[in-house]
C-alpha atoms as a PDB file:
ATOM      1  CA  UNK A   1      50.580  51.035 -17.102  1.00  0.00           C
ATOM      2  CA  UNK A   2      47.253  51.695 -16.830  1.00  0.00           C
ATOM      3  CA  UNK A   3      45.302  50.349 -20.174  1.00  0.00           C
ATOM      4  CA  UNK A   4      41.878  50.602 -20.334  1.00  0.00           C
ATOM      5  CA  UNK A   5      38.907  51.506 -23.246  1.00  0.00           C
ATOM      6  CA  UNK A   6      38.476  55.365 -24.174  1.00  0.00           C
ATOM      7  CA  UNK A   7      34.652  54.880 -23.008  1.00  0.00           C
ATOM      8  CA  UNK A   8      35.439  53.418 -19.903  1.00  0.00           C
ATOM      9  CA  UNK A   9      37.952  56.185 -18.843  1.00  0.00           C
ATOM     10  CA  UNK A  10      35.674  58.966 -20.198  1.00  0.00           C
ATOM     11  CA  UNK A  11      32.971  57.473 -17.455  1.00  0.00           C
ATOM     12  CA  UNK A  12      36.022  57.629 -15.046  1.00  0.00           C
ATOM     13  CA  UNK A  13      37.090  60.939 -15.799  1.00  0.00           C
ATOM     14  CA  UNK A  14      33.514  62.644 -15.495  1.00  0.00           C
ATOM     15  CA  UNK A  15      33.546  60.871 -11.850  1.00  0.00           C
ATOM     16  CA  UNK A  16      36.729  62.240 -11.062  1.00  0.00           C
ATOM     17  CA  UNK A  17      34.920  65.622 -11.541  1.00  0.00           C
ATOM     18  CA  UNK A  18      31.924  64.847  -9.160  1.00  0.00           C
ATOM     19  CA  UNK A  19      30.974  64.101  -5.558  1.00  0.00           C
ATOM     20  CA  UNK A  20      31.802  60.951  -3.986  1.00  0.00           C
ATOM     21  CA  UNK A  21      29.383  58.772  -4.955  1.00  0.00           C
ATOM     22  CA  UNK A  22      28.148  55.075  -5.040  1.00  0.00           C
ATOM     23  CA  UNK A  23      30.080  53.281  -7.571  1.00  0.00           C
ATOM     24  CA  UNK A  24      30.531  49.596  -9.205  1.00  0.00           C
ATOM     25  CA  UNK A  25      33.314  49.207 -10.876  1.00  0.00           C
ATOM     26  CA  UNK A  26      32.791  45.629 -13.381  1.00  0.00           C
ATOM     27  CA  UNK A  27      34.677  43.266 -15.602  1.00  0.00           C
ATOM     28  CA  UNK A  28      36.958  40.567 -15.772  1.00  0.00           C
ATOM     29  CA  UNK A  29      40.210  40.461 -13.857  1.00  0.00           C
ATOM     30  CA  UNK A  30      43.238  41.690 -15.245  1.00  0.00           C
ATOM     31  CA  UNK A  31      41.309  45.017 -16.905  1.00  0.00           C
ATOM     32  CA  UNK A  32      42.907  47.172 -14.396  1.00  0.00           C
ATOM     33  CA  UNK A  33      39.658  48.041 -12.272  1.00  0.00           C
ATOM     34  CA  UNK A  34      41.224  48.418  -8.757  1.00  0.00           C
ATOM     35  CA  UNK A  35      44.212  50.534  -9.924  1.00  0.00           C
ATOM     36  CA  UNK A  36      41.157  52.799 -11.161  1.00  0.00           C
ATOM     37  CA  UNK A  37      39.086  52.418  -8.036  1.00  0.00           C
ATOM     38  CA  UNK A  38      42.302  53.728  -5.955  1.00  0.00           C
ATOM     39  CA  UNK A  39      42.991  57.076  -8.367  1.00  0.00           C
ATOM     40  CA  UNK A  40      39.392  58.116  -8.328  1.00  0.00           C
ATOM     41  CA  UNK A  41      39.045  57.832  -4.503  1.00  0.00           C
ATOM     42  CA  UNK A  42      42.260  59.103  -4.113  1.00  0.00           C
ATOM     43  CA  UNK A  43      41.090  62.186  -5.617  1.00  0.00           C
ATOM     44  CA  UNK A  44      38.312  62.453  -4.169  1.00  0.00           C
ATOM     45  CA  UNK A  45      39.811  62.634  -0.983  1.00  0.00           C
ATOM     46  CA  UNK A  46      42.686  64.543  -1.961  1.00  0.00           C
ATOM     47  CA  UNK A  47      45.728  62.753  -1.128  1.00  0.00           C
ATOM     48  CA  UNK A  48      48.154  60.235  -3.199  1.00  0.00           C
ATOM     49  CA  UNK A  49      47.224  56.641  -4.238  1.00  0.00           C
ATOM     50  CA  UNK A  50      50.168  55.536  -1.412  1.00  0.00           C
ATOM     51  CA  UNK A  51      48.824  57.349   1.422  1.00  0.00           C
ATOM     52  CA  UNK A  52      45.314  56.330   0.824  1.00  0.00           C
ATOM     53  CA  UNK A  53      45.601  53.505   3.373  1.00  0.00           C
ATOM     54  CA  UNK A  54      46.511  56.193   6.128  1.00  0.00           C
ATOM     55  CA  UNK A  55      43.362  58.325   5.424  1.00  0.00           C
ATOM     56  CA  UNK A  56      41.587  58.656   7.973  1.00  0.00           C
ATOM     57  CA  UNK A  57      38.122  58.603   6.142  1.00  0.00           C
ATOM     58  CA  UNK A  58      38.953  55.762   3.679  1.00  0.00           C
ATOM     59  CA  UNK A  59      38.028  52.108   4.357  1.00  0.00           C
ATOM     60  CA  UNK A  60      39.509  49.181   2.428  1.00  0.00           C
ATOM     61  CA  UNK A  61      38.109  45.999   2.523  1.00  0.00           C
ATOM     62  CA  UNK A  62      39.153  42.815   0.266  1.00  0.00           C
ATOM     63  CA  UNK A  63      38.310  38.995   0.560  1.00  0.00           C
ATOM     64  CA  UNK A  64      39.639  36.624   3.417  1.00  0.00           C
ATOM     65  CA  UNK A  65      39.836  33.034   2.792  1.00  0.00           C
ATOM     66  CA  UNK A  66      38.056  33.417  -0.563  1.00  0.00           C
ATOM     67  CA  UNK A  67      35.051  36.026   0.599  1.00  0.00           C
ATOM     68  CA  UNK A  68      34.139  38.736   2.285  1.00  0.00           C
ATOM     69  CA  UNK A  69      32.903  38.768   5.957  1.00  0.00           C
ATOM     70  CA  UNK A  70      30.405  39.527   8.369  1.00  0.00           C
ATOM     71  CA  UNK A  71      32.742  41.647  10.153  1.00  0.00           C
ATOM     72  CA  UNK A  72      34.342  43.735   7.611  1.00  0.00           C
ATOM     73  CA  UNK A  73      30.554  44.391   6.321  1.00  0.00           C
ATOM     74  CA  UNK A  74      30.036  45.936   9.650  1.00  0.00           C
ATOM     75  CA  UNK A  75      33.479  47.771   9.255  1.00  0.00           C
ATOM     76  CA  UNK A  76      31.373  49.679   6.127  1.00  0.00           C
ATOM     77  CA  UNK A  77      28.654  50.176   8.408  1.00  0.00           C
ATOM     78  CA  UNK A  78      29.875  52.102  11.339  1.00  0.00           C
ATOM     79  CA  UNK A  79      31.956  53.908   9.271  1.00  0.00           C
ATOM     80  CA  UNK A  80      28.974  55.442   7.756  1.00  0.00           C
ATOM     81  CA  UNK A  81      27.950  56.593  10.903  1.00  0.00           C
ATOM     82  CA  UNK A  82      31.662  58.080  11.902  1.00  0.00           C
ATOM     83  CA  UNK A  83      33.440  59.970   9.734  1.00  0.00           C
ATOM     84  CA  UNK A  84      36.230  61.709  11.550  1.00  0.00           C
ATOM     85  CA  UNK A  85      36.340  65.049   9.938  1.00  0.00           C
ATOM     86  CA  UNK A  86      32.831  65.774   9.327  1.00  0.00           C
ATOM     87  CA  UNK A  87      33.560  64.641   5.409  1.00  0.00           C
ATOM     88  CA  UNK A  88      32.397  62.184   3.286  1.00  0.00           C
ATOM     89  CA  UNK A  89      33.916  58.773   3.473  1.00  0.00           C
ATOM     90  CA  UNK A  90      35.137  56.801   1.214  1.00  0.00           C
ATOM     91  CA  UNK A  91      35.020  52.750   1.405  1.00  0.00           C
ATOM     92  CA  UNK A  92      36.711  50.719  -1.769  1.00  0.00           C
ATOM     93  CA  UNK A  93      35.145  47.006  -1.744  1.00  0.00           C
ATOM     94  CA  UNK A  94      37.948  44.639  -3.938  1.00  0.00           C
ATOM     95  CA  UNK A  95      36.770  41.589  -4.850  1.00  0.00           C
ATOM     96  CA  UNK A  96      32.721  42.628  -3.932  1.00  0.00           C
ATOM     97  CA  UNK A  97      31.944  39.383  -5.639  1.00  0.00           C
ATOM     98  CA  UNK A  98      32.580  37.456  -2.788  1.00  0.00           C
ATOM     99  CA  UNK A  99      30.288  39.360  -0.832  1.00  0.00           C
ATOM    100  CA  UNK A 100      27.168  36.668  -0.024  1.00  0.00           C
ATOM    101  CA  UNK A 101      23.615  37.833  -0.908  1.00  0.00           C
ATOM    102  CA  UNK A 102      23.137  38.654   3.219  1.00  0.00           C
ATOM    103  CA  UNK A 103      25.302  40.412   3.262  1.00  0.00           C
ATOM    104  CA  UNK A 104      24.978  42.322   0.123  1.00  0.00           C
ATOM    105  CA  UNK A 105      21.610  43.502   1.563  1.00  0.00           C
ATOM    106  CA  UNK A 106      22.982  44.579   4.703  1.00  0.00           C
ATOM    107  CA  UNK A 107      24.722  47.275   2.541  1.00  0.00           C
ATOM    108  CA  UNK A 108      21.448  48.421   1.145  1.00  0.00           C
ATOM    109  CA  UNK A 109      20.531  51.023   4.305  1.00  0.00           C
ATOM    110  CA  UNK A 110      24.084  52.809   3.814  1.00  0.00           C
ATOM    111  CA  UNK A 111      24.367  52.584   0.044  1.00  0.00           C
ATOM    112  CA  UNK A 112      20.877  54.740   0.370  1.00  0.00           C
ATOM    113  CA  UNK A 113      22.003  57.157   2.750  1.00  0.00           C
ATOM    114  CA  UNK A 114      25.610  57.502   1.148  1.00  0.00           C
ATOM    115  CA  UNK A 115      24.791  61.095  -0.091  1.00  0.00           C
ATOM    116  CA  UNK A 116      25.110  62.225   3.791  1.00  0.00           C
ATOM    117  CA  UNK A 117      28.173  60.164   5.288  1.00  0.00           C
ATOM    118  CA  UNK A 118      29.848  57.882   2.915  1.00  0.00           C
ATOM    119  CA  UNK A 119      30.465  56.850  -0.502  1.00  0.00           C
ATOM    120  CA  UNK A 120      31.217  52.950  -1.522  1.00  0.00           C
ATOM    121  CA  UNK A 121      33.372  52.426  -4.533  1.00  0.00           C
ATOM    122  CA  UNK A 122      32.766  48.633  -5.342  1.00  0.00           C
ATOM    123  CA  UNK A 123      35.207  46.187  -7.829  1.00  0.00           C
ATOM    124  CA  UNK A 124      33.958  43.252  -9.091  1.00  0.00           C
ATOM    125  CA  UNK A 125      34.224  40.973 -11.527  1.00  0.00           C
ATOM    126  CA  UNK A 126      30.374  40.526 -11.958  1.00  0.00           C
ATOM    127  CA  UNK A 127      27.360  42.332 -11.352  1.00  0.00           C
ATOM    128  CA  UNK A 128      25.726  42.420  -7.703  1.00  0.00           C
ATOM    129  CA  UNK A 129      22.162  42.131  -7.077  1.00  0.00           C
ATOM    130  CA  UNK A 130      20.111  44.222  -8.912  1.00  0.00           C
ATOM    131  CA  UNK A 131      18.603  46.068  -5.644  1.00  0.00           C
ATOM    132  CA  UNK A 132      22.693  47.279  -5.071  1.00  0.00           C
ATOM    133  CA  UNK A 133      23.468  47.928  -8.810  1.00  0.00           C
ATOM    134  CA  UNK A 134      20.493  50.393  -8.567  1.00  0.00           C
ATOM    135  CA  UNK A 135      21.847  52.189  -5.734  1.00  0.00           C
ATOM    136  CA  UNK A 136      25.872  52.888  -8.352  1.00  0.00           C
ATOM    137  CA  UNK A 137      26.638  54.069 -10.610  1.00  0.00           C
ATOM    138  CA  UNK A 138      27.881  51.096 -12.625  1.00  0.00           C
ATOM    139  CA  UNK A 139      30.923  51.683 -14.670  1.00  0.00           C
ATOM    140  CA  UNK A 140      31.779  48.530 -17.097  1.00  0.00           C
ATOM    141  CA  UNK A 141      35.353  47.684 -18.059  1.00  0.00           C
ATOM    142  CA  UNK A 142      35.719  45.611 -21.468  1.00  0.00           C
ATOM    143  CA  UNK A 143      38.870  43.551 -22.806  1.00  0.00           C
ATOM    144  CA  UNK A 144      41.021  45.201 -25.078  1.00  0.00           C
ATOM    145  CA  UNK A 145      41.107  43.836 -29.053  1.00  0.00           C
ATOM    146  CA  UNK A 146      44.043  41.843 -29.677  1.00  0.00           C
ATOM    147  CA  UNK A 147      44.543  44.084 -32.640  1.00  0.00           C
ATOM    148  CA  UNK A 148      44.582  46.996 -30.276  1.00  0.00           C
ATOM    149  CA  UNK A 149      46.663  45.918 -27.864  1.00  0.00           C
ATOM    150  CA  UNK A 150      48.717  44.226 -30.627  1.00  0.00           C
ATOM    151  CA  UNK A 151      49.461  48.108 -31.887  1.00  0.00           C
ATOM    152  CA  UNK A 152      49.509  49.478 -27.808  1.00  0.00           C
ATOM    153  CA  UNK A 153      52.630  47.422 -26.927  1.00  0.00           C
ATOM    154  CA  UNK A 154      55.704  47.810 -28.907  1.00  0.00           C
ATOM    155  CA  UNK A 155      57.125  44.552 -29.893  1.00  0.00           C
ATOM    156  CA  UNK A 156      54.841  42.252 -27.894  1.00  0.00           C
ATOM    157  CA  UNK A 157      55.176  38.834 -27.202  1.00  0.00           C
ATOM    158  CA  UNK A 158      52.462  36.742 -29.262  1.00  0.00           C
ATOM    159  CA  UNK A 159      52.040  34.275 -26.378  1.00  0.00           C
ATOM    160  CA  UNK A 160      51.465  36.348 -23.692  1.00  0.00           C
ATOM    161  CA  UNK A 161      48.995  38.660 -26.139  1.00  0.00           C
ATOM    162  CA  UNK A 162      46.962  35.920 -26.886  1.00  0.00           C
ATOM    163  CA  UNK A 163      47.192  34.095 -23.561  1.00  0.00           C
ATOM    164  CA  UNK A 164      45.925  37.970 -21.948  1.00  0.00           C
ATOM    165  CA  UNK A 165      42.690  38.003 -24.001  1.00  0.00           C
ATOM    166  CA  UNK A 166      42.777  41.092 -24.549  1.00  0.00           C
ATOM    167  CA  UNK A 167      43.367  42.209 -20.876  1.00  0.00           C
ATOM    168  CA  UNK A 168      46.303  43.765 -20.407  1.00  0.00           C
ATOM    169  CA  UNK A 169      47.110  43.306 -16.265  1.00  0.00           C
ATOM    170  CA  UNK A 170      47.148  39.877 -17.615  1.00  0.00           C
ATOM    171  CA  UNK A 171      49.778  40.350 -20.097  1.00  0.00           C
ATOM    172  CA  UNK A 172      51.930  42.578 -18.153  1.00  0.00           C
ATOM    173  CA  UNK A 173      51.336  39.783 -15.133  1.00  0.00           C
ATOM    174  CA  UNK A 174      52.859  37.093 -18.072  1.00  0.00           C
ATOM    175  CA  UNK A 175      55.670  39.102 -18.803  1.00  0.00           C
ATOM    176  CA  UNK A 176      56.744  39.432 -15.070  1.00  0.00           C
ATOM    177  CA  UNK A 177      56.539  35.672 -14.701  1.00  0.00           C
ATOM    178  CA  UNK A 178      59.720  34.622 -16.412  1.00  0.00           C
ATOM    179  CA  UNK A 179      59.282  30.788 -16.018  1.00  0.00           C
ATOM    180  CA  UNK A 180      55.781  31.091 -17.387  1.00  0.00           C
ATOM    181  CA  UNK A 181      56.097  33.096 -19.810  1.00  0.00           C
ATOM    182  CA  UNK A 182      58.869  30.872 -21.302  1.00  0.00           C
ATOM    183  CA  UNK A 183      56.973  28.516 -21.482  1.00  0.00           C
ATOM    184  CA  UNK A 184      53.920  29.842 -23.221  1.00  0.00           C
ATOM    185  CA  UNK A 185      56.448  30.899 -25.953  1.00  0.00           C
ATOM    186  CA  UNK A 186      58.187  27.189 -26.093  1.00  0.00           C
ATOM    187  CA  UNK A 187      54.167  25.766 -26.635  1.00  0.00           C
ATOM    188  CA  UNK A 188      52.709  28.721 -28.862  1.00  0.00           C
ATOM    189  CA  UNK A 189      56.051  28.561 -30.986  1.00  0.00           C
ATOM    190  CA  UNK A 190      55.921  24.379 -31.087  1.00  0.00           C
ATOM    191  CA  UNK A 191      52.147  24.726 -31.820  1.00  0.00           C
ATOM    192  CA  UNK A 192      52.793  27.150 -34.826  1.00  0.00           C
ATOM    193  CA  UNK A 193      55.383  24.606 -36.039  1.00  0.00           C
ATOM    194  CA  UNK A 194      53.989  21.879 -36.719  1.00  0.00           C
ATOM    195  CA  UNK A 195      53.367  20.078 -40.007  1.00  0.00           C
ATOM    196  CA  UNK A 196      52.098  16.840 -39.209  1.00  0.00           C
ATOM    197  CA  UNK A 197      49.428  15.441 -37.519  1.00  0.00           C
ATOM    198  CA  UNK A 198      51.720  12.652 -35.588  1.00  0.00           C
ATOM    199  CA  UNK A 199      54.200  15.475 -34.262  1.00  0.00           C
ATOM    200  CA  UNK A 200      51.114  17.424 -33.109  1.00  0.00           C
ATOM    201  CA  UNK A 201      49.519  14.478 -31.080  1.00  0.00           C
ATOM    202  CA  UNK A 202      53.299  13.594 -29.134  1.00  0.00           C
ATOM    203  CA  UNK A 203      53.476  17.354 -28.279  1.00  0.00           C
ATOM    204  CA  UNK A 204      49.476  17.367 -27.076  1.00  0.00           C
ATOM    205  CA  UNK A 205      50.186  14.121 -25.280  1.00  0.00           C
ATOM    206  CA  UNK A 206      53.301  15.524 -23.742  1.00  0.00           C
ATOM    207  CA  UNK A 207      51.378  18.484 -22.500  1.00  0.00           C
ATOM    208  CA  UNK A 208      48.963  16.180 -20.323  1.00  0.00           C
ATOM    209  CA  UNK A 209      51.204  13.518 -18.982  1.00  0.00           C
ATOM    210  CA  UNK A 210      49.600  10.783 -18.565  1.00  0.00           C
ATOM    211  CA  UNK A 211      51.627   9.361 -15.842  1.00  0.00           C
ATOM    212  CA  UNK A 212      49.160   9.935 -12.311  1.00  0.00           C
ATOM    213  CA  UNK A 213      52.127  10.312 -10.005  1.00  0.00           C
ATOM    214  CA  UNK A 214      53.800  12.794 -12.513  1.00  0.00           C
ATOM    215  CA  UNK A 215      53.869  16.182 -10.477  1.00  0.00           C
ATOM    216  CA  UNK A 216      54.558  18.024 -13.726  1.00  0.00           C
ATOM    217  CA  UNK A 217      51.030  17.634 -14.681  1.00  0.00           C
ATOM    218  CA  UNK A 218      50.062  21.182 -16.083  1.00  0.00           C
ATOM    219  CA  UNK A 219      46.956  22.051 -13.523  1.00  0.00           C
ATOM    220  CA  UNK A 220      49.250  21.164 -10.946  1.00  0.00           C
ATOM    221  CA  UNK A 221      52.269  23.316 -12.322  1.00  0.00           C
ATOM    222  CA  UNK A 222      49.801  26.143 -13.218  1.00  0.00           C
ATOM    223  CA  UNK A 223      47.834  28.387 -10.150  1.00  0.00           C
ATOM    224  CA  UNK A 224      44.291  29.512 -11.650  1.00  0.00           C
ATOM    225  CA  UNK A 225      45.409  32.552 -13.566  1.00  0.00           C
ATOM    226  CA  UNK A 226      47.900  30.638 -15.528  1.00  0.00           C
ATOM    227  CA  UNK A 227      45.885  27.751 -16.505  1.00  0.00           C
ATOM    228  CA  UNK A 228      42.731  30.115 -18.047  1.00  0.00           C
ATOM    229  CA  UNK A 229      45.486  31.739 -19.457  1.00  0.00           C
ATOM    230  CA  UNK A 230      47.228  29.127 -21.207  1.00  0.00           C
ATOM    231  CA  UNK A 231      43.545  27.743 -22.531  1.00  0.00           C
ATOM    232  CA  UNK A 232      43.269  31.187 -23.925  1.00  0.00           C
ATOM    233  CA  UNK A 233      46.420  30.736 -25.959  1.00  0.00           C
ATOM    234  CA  UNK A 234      44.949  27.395 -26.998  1.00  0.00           C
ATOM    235  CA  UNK A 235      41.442  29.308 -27.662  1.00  0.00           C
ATOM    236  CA  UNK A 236      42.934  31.957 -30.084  1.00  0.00           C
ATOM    237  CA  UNK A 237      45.723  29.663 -31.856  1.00  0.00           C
ATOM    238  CA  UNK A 238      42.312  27.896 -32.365  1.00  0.00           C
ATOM    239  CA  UNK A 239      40.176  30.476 -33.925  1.00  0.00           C
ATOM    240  CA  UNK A 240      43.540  31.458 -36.462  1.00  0.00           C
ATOM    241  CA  UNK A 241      43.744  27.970 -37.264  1.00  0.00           C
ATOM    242  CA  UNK A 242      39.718  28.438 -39.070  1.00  0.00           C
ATOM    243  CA  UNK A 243      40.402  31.618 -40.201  1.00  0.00           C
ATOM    244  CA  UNK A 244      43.371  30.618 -42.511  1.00  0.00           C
ATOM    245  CA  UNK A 245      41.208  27.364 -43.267  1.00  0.00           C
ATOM    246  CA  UNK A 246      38.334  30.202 -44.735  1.00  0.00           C
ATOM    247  CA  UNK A 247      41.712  31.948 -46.357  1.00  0.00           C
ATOM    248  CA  UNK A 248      40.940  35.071 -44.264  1.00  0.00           C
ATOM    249  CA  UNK A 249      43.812  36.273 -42.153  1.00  0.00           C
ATOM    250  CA  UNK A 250      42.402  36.578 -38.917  1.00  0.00           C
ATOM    251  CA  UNK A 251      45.662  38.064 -36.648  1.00  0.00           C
ATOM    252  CA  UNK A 252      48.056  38.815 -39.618  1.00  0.00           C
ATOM    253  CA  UNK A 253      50.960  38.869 -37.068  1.00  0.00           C
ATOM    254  CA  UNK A 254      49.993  35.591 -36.252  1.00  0.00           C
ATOM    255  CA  UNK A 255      50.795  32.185 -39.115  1.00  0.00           C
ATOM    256  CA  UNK A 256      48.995  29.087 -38.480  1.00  0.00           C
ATOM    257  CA  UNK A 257      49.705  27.927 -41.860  1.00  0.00           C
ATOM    258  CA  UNK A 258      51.763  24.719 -41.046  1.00  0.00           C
ATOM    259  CA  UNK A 259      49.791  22.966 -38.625  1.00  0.00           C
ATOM    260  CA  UNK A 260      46.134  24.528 -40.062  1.00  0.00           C
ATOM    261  CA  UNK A 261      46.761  21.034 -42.585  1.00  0.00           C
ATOM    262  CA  UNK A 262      46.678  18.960 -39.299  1.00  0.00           C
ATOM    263  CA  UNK A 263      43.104  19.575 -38.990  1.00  0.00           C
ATOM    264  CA  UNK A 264      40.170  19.251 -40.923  1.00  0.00           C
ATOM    265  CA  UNK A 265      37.841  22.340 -40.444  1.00  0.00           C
ATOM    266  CA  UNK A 266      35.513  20.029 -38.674  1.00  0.00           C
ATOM    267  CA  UNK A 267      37.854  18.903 -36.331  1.00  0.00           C
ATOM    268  CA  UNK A 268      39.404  23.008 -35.705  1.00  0.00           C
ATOM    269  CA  UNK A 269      36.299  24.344 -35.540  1.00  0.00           C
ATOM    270  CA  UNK A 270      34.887  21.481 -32.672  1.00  0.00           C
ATOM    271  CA  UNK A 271      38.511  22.090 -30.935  1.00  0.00           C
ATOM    272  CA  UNK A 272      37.970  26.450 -30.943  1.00  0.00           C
ATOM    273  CA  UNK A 273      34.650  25.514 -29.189  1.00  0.00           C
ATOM    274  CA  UNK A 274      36.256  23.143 -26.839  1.00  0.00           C
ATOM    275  CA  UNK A 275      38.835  25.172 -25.236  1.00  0.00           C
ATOM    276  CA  UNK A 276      36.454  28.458 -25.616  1.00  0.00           C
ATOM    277  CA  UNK A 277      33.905  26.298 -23.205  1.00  0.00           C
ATOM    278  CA  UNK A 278      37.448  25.308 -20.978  1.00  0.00           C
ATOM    279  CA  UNK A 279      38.914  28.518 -20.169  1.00  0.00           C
ATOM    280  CA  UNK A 280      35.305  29.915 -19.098  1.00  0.00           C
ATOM    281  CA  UNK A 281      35.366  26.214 -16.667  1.00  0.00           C
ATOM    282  CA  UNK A 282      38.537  27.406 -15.184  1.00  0.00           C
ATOM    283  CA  UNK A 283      37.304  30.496 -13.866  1.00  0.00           C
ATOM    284  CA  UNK A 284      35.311  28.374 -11.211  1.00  0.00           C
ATOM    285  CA  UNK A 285      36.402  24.727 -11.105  1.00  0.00           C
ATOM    286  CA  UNK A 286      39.186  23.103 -13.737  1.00  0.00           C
ATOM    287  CA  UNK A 287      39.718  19.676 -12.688  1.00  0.00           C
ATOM    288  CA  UNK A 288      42.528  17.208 -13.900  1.00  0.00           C
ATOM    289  CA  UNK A 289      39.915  15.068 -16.026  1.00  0.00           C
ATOM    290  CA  UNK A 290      38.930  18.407 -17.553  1.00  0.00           C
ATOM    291  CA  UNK A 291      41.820  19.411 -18.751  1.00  0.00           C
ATOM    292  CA  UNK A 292      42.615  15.531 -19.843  1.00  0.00           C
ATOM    293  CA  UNK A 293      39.399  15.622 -21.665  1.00  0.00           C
ATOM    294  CA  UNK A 294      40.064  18.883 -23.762  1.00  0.00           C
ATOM    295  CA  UNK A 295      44.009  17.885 -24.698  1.00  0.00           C
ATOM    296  CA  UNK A 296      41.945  14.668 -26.173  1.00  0.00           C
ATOM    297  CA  UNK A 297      39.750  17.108 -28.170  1.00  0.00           C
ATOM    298  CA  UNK A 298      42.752  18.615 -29.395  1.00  0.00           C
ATOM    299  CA  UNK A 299      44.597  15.342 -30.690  1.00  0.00           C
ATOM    300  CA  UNK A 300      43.865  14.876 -34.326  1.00  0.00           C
ATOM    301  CA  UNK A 301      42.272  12.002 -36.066  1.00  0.00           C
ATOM    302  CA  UNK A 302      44.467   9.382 -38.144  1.00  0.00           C
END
């Protein structure tokens, strides 16, 4: 299912309509980008999304080891000066941000002669350098409101909502991971629970194990995906908890009001900023002591 914002699929659907042309496709993962990329250059070329890969004028490259090659640069090169049937080809970059500023320039040449030979369709999490955004057309995908997607889904699971923030491969990534997404339900469900302060701190101290040879230790259960996930669930259950401290609603599918007496709005607010500053971390680097350090956050005062 392919959710994404009504602007961002107008901007989609116009492109459908045009030449191939230079495109960068941007935002954070899980916002269905790539499923995009592959229906607009499938069009394009006129085939079906499946048989793209035996096209003969379509090139897909995708990171190796964490980034993108010399090699597979060169790949987009001569394929700008071959195109088999005299047509415009059409290259789809996944994962573009791992392309090194070298080799980003070594693009430049054949993203300004694309009109003639090819056309590259770039995904990427973040913008490239400015000299290749020039050269696209840059097309920017945004999360989804919780509210939104709250109303999209029928009968969603609160966990996995909040844990998506708002983008929905995310969510539908949760929901296909049984074991995890039991689990995100067992914490968001003990979280919401909670009247006192002492239950709160056993279950926070449970969630961090403090026992080094413990292989249960969450960053060690969790690959990267699922840990910024799970410190989005923390991030949101968070920013409820203040909201029903102001007597606003916030999420009104969502009821805080049990454990929102287990913090002073001091201590929520200085926790919402804690694991908002975490689940940005672990998008690069989330280290053991990190994630020690923000469970501590989270333990209420005596």
């Amino acid at each position: 299912m392919r959710v994404v914002k009504e602007r961002t699929m107008a901007e989609i659907e116009i492109l459908k309509k045009s030449e191939p042309r230079n495109v960068a496709f941007i935002g954070k993962p899980g916002l269905n980008k790539l499923e995009l990329a592959k229906e607009l250059v499938a069009g394009w070329l006129d085939t079906q999304e499946d048989a793209l890969d035996l096209h003969p004028d379509y090139l897909y490259i995708e990171p190796s080891d964490g980034s993108i090659r010399t090699e597979q640069v060169e790949l987009i090169r001569r394929k700008a000066q071959i195109c088999p049937h005299g047509e415009k080809a059409v290259c789809l970059v996944n994962g573009a941000e791992a392309m090194s500023t070298d080799l980003q320039n070594k693009l430049l040449k054949v993203l300004e002669d694309s009109d003639k030979e090819l056309a590259v369709v770039f995904v990427s999490t973040k913008d490239l350098l400015e000299t290749v955004m020039s050269r696209c057309m840059a097309v920017r995908f945004w999360p989804m409101g919780l509210e939104e997607m709250h109303a999209y889904y029928q009968k969603p699971s609160v966990a996995a909502l909040l844990a998506s923030d708002g983008c929905p491969g995310i969510y539908d990534a949760i929901l296909s991971d049984g074991d995890f997404l039991v689990y995100l339900e067992g914490f968001y469900q003990a979280m919401c629970g909670f009247r006192e302060r002492e239950q709160l701190k056993h279950l926070l101290r449970l969630t961090h194990s403090l026992k080094e040879k413990d292989r249960e230790y969450l960053p060690e259960k969790f690959n990267s995906w699922e840990l910024t996930a799970f410190l989005n669930l923390l991030k949101h259950l968070y920013w409820q908890i203040i909201m029903q401290q102001y007597d606003l609603s916030g999420y009104p599918w969502i009821s805080v009001r049990k454990i929102k007496d287990c913090y002073r709005f001091d201590e929520a607010e200085a926790c919402y900023y804690a694991c908002l500053e975490a689940a940005e971390q672990s998008k690069s680097y989330f280290s053991k002591n990190d994630f020690f350090d923000l469970l501590m956050k989270l333990v209420p005062t005596a």
